[in-house]
Protein backbone atom coordinates (compact mmCIF):
# COMPACT_ATOMS: atom_id res chain seq x y z
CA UNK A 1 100.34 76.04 132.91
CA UNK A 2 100.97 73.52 135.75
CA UNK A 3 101.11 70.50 134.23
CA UNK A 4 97.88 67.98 135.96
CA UNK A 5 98.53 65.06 138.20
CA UNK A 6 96.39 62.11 137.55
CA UNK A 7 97.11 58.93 139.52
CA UNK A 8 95.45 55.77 137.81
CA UNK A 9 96.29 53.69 141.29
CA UNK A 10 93.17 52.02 143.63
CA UNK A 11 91.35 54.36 146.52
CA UNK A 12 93.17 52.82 148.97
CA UNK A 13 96.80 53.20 147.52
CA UNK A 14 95.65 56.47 147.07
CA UNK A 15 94.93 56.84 149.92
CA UNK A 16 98.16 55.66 151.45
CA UNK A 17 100.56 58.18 149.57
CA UNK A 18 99.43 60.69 146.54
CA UNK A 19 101.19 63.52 145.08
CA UNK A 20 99.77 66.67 145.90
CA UNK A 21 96.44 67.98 144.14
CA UNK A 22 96.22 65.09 142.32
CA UNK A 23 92.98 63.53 140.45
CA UNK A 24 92.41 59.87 141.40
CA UNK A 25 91.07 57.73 138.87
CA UNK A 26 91.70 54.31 139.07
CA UNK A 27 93.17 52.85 135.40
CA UNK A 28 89.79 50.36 135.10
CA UNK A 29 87.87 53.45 135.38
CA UNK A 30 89.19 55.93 132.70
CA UNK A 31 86.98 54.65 130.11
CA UNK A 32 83.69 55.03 132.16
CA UNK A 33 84.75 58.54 133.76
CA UNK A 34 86.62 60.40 130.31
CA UNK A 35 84.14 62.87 130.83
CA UNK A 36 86.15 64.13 134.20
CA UNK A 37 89.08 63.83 132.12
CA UNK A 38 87.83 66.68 129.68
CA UNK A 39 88.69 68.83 132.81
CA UNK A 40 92.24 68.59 131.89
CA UNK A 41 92.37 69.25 128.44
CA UNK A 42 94.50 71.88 127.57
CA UNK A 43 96.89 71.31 130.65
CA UNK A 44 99.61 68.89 130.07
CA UNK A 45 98.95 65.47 132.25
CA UNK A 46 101.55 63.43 134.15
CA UNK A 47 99.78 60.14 134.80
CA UNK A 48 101.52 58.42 137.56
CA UNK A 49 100.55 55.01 139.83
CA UNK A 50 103.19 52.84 141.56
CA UNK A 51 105.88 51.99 140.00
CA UNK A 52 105.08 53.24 136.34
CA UNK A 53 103.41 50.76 134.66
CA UNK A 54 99.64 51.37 135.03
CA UNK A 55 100.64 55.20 134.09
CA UNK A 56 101.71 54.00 130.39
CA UNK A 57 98.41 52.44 129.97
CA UNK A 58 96.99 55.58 131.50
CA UNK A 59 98.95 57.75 128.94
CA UNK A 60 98.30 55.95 125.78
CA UNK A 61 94.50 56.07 126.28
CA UNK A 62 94.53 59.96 127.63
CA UNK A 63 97.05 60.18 124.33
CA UNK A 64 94.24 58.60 122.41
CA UNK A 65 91.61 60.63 123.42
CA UNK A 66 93.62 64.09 122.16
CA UNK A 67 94.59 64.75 125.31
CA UNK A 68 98.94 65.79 126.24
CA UNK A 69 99.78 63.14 128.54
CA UNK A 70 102.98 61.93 130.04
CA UNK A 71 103.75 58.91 132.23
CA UNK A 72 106.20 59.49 135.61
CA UNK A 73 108.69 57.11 134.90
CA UNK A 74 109.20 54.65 137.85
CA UNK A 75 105.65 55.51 139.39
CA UNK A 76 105.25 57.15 142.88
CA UNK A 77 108.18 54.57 144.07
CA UNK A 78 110.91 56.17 142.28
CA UNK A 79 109.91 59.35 143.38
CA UNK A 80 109.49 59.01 146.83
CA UNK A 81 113.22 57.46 146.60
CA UNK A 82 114.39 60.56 144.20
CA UNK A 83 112.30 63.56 144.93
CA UNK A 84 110.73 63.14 148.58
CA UNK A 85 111.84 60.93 150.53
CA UNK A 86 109.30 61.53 153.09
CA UNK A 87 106.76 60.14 151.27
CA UNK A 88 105.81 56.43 152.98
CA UNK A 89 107.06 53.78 150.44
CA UNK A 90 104.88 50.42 149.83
């Protein structure tokens, strides 16, 4: 299946520039809102914020929680430089 796109970057980053479909929930918040992640379980998760940091954070604890996580290397940065390029850069 298509893997899920979870970006663990604030509201208004968010807000700013997101990958398509994706489920916003800021890294703080995983803990108090891994009930929402249970909607992704069985779907392979890229985790992604800014410039790929947050994401491994994000990853380990989906990863801990028995979900299949990965993190987008270089965040939403890289890929607006490598992938789409008209995505707004910040």
């Amino acid at each position: 299946s298509r893997p899920a796109l979870l970006d663990v970057r604030f509201p208004h980053e968010h807000e700013y520039v997101a990958l398509p479909d994706s489920v916003l929930i800021p890294l703080p918040e995983l803990d108090e809102r891994a009930d929402e992640l249970e909607a992704l379980r069985g779907r392979p998760v890229v985790v992604y914020c800014h410039h790929g940091v947050r994401s491994l954070d994000g990853t380990a604890y989906l990863m801990s929680r028995g979900l299949e996580a990965v993190s987008l290397r270089g965040g939403i940065d890289l890929y607006s430089i490598q992938v789409d390029p008209s995505l707004p850069r910040y």
